[in-house]
N, C-alpha and C. Protein backbone atom coordinates (compact mmCIF):
# COMPACT_ATOMS: atom_id res chain seq x y z
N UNK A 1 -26.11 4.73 1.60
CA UNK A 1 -24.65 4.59 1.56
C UNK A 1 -24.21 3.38 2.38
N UNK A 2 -23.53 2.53 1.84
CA UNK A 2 -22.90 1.12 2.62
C UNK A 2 -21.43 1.79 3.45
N UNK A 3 -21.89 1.21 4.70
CA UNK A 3 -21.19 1.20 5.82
C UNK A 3 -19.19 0.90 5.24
N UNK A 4 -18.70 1.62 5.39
CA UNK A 4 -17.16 1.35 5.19
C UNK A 4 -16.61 0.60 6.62
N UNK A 5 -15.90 -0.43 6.13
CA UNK A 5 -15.42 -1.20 7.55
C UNK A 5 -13.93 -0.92 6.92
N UNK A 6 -13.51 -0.34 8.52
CA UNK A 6 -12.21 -0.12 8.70
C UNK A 6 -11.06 -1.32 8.09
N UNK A 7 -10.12 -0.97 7.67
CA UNK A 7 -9.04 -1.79 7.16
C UNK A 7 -8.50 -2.27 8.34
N UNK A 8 -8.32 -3.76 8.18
CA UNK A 8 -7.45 -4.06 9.59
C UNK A 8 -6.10 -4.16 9.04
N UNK A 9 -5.16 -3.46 9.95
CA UNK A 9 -3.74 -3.37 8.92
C UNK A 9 -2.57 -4.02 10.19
N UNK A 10 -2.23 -5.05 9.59
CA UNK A 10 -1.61 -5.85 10.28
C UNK A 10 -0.69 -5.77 9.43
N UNK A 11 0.69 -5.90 9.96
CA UNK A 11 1.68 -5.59 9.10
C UNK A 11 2.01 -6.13 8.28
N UNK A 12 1.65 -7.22 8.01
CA UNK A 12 1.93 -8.20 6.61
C UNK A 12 1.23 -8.18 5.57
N UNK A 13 -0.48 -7.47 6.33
CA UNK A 13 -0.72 -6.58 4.90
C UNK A 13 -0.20 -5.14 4.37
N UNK A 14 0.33 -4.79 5.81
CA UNK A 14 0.76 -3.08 5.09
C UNK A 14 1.92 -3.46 3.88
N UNK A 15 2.81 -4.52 4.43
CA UNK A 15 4.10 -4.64 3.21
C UNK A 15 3.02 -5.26 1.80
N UNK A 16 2.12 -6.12 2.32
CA UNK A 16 1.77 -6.50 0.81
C UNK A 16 0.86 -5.72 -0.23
N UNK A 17 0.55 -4.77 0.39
CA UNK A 17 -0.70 -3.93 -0.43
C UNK A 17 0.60 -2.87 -0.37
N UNK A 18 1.84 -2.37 0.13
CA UNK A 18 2.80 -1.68 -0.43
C UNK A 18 3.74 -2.83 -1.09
N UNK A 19 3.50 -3.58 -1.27
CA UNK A 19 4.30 -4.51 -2.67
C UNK A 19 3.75 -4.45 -3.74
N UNK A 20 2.12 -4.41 -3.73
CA UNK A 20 1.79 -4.50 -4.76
C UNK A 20 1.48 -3.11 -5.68
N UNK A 21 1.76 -2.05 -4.94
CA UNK A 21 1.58 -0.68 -5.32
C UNK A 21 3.14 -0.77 -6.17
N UNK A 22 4.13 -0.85 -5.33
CA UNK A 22 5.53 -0.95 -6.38
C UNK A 22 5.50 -2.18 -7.73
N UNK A 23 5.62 -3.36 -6.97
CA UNK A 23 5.04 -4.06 -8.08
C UNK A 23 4.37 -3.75 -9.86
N UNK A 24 2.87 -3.18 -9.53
CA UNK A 24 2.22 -2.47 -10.28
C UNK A 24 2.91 -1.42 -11.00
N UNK A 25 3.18 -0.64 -10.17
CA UNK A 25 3.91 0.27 -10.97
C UNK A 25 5.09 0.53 -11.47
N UNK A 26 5.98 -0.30 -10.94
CA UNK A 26 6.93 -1.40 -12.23
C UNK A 26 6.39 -1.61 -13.37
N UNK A 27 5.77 -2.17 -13.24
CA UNK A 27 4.98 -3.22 -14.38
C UNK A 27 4.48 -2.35 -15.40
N UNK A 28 4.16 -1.00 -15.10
CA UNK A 28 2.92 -0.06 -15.88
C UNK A 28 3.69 1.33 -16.08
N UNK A 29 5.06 1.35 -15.71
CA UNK A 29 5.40 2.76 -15.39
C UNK A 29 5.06 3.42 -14.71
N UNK A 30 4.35 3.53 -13.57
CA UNK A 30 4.13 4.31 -12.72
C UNK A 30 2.75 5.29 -13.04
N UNK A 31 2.26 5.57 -14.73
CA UNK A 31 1.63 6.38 -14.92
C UNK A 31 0.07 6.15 -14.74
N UNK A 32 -0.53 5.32 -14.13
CA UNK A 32 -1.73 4.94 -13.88
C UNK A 32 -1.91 5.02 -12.48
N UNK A 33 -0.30 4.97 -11.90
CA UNK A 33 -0.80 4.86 -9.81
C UNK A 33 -1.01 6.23 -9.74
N UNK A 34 -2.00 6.70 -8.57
CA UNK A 34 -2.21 7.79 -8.19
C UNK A 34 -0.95 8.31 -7.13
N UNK A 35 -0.51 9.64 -7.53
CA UNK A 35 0.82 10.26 -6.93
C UNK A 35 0.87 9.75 -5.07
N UNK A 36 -0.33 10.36 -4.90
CA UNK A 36 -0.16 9.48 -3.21
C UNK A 36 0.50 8.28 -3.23
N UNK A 37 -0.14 7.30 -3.91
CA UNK A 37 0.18 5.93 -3.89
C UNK A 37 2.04 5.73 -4.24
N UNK A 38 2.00 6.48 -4.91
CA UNK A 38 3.63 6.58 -5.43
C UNK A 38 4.46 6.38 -4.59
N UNK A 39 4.07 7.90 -4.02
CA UNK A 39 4.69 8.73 -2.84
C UNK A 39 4.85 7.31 -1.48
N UNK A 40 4.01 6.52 -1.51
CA UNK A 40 4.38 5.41 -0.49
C UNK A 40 5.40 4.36 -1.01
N UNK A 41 5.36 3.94 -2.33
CA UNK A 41 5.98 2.91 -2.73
C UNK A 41 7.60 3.95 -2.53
N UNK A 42 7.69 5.06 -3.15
CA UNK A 42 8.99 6.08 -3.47
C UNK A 42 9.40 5.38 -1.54
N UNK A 43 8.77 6.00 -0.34
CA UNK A 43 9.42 5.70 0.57
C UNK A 43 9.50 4.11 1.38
N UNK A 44 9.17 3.13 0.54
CA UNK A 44 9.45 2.15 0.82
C UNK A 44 10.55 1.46 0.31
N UNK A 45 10.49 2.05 -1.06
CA UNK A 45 12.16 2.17 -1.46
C UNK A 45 11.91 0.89 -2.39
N UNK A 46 13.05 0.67 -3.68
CA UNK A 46 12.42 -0.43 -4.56
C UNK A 46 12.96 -1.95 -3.53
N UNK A 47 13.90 -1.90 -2.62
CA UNK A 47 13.81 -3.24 -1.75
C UNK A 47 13.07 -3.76 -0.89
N UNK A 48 12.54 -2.81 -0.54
CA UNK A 48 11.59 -2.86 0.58
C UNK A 48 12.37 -1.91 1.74
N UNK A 49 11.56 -2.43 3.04
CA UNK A 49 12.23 -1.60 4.21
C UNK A 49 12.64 -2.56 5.16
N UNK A 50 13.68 -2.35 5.76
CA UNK A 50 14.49 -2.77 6.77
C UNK A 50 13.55 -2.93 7.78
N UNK A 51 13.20 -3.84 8.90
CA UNK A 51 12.20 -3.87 10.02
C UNK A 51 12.23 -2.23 10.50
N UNK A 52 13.28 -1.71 10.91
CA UNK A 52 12.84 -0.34 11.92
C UNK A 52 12.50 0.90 11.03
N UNK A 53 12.94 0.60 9.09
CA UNK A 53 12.04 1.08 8.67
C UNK A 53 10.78 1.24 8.53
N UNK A 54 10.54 -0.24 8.27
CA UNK A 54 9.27 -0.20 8.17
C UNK A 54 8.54 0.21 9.53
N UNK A 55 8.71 -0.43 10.41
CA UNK A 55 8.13 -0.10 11.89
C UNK A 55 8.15 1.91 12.11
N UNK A 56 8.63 2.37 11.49
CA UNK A 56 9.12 4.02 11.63
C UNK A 56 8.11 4.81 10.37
N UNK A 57 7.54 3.64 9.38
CA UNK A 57 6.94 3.89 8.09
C UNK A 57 5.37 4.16 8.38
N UNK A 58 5.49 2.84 9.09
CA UNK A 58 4.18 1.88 8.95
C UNK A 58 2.83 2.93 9.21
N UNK A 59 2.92 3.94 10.40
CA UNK A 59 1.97 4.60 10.39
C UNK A 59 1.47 5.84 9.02
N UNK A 60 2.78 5.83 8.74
CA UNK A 60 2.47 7.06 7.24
C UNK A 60 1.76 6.09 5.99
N UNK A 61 2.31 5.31 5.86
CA UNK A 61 1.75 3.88 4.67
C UNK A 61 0.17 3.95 4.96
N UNK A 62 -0.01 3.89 6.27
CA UNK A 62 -1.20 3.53 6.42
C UNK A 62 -2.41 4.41 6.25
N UNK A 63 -1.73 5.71 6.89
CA UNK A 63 -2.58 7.03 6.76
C UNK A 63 -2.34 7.42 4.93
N UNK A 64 -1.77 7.24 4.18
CA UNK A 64 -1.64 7.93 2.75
C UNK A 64 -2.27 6.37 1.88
N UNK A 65 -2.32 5.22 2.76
CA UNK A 65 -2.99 4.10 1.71
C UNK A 65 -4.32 4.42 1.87
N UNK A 66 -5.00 4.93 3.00
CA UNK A 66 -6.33 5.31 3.75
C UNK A 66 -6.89 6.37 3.18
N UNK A 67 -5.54 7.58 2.46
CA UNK A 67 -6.28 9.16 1.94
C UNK A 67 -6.82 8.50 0.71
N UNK A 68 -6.03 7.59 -0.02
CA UNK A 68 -6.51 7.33 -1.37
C UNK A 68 -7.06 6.35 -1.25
N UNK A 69 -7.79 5.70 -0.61
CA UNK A 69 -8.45 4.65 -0.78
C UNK A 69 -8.95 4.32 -1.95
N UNK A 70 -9.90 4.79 -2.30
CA UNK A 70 -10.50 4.65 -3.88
C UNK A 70 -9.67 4.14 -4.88
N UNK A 71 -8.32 4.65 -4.85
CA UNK A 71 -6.75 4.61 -5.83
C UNK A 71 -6.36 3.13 -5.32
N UNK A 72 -6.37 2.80 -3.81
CA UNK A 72 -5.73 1.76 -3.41
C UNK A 72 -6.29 0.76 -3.24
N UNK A 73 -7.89 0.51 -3.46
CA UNK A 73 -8.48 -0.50 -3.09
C UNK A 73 -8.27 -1.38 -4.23
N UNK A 74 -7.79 -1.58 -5.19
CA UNK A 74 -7.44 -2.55 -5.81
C UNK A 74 -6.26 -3.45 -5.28
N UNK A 75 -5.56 -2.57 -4.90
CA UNK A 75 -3.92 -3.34 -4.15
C UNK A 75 -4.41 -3.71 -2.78
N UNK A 76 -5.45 -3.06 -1.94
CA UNK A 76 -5.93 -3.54 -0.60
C UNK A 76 -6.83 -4.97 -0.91
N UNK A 77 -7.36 -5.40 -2.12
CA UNK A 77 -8.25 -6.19 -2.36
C UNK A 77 -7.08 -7.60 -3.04
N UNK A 78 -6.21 -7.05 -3.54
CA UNK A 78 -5.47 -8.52 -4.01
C UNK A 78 -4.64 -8.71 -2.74
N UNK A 79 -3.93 -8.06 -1.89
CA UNK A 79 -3.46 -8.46 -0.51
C UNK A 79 -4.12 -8.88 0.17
N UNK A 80 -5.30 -8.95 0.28
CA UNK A 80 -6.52 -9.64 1.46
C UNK A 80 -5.99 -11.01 0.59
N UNK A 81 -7.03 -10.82 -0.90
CA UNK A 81 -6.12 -12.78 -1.48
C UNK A 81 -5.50 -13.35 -0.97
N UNK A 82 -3.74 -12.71 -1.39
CA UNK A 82 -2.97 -13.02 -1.14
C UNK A 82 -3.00 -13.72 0.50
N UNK A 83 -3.36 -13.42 1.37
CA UNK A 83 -3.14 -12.99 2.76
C UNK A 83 -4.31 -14.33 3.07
N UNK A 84 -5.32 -14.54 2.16
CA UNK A 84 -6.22 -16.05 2.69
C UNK A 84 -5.57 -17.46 2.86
């Protein structure tokens, strides 16, 4: 089994791997994201979040992008991109 290295979640990836979860599921209807994943974009809201939202968010985003990993590593993998 290959070693899983922790996500480093710096906040400019938490908004962009939760941009690209809304994003996506814009784009697709929603019916391909896994409900967790939803459930984060639903409380990020379709504008995004206000700083003390997000700062008040940021730990739930992170723990429900982390349960589904498997679901989210596609949106964790184009935000690293993005983020080079």
């Amino acid at each position: 089994m290959s070693e899983i290295t922790p996500i480093e979640w710096t906040d400019e990836k938490v908004k962009k791997v939760t941009r690209e979860i809304i994003n996506d599921g814009k784009n697709r209807e929603w019916s391909h994201v896994h409900d967790g994943l939803k459930e984060i974009a639903h409380m990020s809201g379709s504008r995004g979040l206000s700083k003390n939202q997000f700062l008040a968010l940021r730990k739930d985003i992170i723990q429900a992008i982390e349960k589904f990993e498997p679901f989210a590593k596609s949106y964790i993998e184009i935000a690293e991109k993005g983020l080079q």
